[in-house]
Protein backbone atom coordinates (compact mmCIF):
# COMPACT_ATOMS: atom_id res chain seq x y z
CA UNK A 1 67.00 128.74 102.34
CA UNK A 2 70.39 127.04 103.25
CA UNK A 3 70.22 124.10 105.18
CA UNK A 4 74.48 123.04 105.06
CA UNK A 5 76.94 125.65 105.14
CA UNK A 6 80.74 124.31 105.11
CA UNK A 7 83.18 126.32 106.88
CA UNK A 8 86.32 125.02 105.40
CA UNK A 9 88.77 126.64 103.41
CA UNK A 10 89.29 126.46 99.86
CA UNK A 11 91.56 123.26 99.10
CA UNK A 12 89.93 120.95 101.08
CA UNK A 13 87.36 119.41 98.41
CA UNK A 14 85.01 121.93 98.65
CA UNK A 15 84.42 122.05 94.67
CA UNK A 16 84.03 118.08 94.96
CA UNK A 17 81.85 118.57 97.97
CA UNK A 18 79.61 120.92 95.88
CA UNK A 19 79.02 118.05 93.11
CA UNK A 20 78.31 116.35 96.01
CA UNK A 21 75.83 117.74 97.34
CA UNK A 22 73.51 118.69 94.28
CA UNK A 23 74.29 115.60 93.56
CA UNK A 24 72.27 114.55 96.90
CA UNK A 25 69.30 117.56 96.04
CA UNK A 26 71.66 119.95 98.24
CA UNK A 27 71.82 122.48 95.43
CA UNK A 28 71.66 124.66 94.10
CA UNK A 29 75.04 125.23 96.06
CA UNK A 30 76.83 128.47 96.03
CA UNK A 31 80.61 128.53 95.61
CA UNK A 32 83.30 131.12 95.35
CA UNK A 33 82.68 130.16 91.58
CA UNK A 34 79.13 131.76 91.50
CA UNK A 35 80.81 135.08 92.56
CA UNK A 36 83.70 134.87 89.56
CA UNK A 37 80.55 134.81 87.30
CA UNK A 38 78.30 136.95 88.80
CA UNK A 39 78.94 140.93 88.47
CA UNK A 40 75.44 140.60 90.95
CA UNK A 41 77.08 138.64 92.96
CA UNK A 42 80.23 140.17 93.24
CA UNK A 43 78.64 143.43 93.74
CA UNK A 44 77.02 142.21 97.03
CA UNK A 45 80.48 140.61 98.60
CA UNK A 46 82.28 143.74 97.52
CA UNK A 47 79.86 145.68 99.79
CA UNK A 48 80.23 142.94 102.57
CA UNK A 49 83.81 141.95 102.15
CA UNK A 50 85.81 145.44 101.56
CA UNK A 51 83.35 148.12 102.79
CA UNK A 52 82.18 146.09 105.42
CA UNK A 53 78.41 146.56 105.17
CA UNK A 54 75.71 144.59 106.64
CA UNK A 55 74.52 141.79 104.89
CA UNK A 56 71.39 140.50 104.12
CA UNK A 57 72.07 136.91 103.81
CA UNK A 58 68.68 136.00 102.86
CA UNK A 59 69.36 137.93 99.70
CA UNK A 60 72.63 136.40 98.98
CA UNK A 61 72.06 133.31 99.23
CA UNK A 62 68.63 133.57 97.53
CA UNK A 63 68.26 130.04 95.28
CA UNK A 64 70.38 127.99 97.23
CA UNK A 65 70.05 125.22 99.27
CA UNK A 66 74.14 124.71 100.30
CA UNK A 67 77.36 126.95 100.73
CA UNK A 68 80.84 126.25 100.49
CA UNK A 69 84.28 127.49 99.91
CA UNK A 70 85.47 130.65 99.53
CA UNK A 71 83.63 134.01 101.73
CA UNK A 72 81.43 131.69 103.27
CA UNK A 73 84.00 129.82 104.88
CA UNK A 74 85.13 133.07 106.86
CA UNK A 75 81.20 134.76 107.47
CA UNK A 76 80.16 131.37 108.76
CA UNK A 77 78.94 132.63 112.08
CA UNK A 78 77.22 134.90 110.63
CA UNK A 79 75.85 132.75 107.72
CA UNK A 80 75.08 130.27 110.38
CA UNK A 81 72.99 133.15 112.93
CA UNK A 82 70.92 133.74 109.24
CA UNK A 83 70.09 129.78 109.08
CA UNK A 84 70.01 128.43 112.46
CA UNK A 85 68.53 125.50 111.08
CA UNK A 86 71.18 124.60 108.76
CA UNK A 87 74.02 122.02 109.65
CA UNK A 88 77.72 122.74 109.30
CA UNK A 89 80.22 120.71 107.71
CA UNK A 90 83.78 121.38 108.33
CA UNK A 91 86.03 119.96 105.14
CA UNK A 92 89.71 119.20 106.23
CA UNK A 93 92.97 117.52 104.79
CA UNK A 94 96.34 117.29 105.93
CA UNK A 95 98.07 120.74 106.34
CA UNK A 96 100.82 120.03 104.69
CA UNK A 97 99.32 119.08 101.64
CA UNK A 98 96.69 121.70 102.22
CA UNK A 99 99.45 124.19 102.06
CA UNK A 100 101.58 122.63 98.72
CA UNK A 101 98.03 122.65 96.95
CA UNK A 102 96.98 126.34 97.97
CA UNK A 103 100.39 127.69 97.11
CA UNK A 104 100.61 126.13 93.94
CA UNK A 105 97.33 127.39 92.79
CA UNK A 106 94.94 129.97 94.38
CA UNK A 107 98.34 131.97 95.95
CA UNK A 108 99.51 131.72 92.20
CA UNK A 109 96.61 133.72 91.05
CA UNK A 110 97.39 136.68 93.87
CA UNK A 111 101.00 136.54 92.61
CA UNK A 112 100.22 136.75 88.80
CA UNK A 113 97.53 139.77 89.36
CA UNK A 114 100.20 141.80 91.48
CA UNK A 115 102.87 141.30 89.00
CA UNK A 116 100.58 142.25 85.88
CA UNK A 117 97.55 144.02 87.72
CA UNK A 118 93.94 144.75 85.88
CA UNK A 119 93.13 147.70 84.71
CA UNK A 120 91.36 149.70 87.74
CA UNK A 121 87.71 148.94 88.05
CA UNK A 122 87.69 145.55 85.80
CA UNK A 123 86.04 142.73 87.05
CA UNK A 124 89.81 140.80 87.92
CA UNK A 125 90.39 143.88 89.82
CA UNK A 126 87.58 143.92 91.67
CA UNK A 127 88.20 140.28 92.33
CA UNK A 128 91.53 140.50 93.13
CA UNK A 129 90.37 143.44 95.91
CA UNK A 130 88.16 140.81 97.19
CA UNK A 131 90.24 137.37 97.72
CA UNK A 132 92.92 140.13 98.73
CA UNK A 133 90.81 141.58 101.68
CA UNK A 134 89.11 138.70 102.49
CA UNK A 135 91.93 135.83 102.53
CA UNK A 136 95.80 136.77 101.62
CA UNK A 137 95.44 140.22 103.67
CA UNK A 138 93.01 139.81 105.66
CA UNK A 139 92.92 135.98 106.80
CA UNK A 140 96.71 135.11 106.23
CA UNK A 141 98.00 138.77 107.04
CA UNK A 142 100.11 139.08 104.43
CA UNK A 143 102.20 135.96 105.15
CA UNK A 144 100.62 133.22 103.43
CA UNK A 145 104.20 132.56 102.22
CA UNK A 146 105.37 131.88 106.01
CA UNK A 147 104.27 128.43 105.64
CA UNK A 148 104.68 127.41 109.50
CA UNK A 149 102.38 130.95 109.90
CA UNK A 150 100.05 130.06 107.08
CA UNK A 151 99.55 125.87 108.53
CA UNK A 152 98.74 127.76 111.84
CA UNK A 153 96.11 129.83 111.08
CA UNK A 154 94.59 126.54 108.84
CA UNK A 155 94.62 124.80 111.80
CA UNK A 156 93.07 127.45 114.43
CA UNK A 157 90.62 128.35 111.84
CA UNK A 158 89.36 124.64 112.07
CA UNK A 159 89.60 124.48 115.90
CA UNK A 160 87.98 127.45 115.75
CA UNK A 161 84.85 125.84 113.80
CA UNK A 162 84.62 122.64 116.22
CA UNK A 163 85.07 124.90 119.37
CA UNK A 164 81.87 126.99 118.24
CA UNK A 165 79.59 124.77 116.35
CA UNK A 166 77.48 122.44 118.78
CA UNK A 167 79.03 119.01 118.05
CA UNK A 168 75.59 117.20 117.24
CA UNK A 169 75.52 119.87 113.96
CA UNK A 170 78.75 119.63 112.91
CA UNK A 171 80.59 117.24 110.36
CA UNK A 172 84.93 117.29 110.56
CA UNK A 173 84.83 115.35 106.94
CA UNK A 174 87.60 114.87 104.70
CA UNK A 175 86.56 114.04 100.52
CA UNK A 176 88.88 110.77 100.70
CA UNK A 177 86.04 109.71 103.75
CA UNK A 178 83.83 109.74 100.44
CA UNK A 179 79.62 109.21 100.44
CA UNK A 180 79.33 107.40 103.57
CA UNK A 181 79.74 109.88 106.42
CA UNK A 182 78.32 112.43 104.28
CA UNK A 183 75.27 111.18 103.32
CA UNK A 184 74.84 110.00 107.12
CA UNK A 185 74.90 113.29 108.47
CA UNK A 186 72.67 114.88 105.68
CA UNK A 187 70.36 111.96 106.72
CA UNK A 188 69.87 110.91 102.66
CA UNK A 189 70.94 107.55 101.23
CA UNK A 190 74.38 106.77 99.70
CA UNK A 191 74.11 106.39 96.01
CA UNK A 192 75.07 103.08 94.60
CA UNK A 193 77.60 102.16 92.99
CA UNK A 194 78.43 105.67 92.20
CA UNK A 195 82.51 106.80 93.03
CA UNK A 196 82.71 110.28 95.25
CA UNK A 197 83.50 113.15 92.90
CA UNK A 198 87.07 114.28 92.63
CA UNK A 199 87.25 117.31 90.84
CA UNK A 200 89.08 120.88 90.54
CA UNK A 201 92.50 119.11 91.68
CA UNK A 202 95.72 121.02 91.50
CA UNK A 203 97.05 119.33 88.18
CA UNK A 204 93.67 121.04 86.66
CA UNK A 205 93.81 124.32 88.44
CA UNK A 206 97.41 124.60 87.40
CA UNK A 207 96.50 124.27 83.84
CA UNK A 208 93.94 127.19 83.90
CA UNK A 209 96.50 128.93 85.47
CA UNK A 210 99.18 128.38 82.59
CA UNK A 211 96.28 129.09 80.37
CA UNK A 212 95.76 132.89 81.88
CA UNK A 213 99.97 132.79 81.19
CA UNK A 214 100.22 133.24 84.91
CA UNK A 215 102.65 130.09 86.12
CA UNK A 216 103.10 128.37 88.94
CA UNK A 217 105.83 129.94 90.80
């Protein structure tokens, strides 16, 4: 049963905010990660994602406690309908940076799998498909290079969150704000002594990048 479900896009310390939060007894916490390692789980946003099937959310999200990053960002209203009791973060950072960091890694994976694509039917395929459907196609159009284009729809996807979510359920939090705001609004004590989790940064994305010999454009 989910009781947080963060509806901001990938970038904006959503792998830190998962550490986070099963650091806090949030988790298990599902992440776009879970569906890279999952061919159950990949299965189930294929059907939801590309051949836009119903979803039981129950069933996807069976084990967890939190969501962030990736689909969930996009299917929060729906996500949200599922769990009406669960509060909504929204994770944000400065668009320009937003925009440097996204281009310089998870863009970099599109570009490397449409200059060397999987053999049809492989699991990078399928998730190429996916992220393609879901975010550089479907969310960005196309023109996630159009960086004035790309910025905009970052920033009326996030008005777009605070203009629907009730503002006594909602969180606008960015990582560098750290435990304090967090742990407020999850209504749990701030560990002590303990530094917020950085993690999954661009320096260490862009080395698993160079390690699939993709580059970073």
């Amino acid at each position: 049963m989910l009781k947080l479900i963060n509806a901001g896009l990938g970038r904006t310390g959503t792998t830190s905010l998962q550490v986070a939060l099963e650091k806090l007894g949030f988790g298990a916490c599902f992440h776009m990660f879970d569906i890279v390692g999952s061919e159950e789980r990949l299965a189930q946003w294929e059907k939801i994602v590309c051949d836009g099937q119903p979803a039981d959310w129950t069933a996807v999200f069976d084990g967890y406690t939190s969501a962030v990053d990736g689909p969930c960002a996009l299917y929060y209203p729906d996500i949200a309908a599922a769990f009406p009791d669960a509060k909504i973060m929204l994770t944000v950072r400065d668009p320009d940076s937003w925009y440097r960091s996204t281009y310089d890694t998870l863009y970099q994976f599109a570009v490397r799998g449409a200059r060397n694509p999987a053999p049809p039917g492989s699991r990078p395929a399928r998730m190429g498909r996916l992220t393609n459907t879901l975010v550089w196609q479907g969310l960005f159009e196309g023109r996630f290079e159009d960086k004035a284009f790309a910025i905009d729809v970052y920033r009326r996807h996030n008005q777009r969150v605070i203009d629907t979510v009730g503002a006594d359920n909602l969180l606008v939090w960015d990582v560098t704000q750290g435990w304090e705001p967090l742990c407020a609004f999850l209504g749990v004590p701030s560990p002590r002594g303990e530094d917020f989790p950085h993690v999954n940064d661009t320096a260490s994305m862009l080395k698993v990048i160079r390690g699939m010999g993709g580059g970073a454009g």
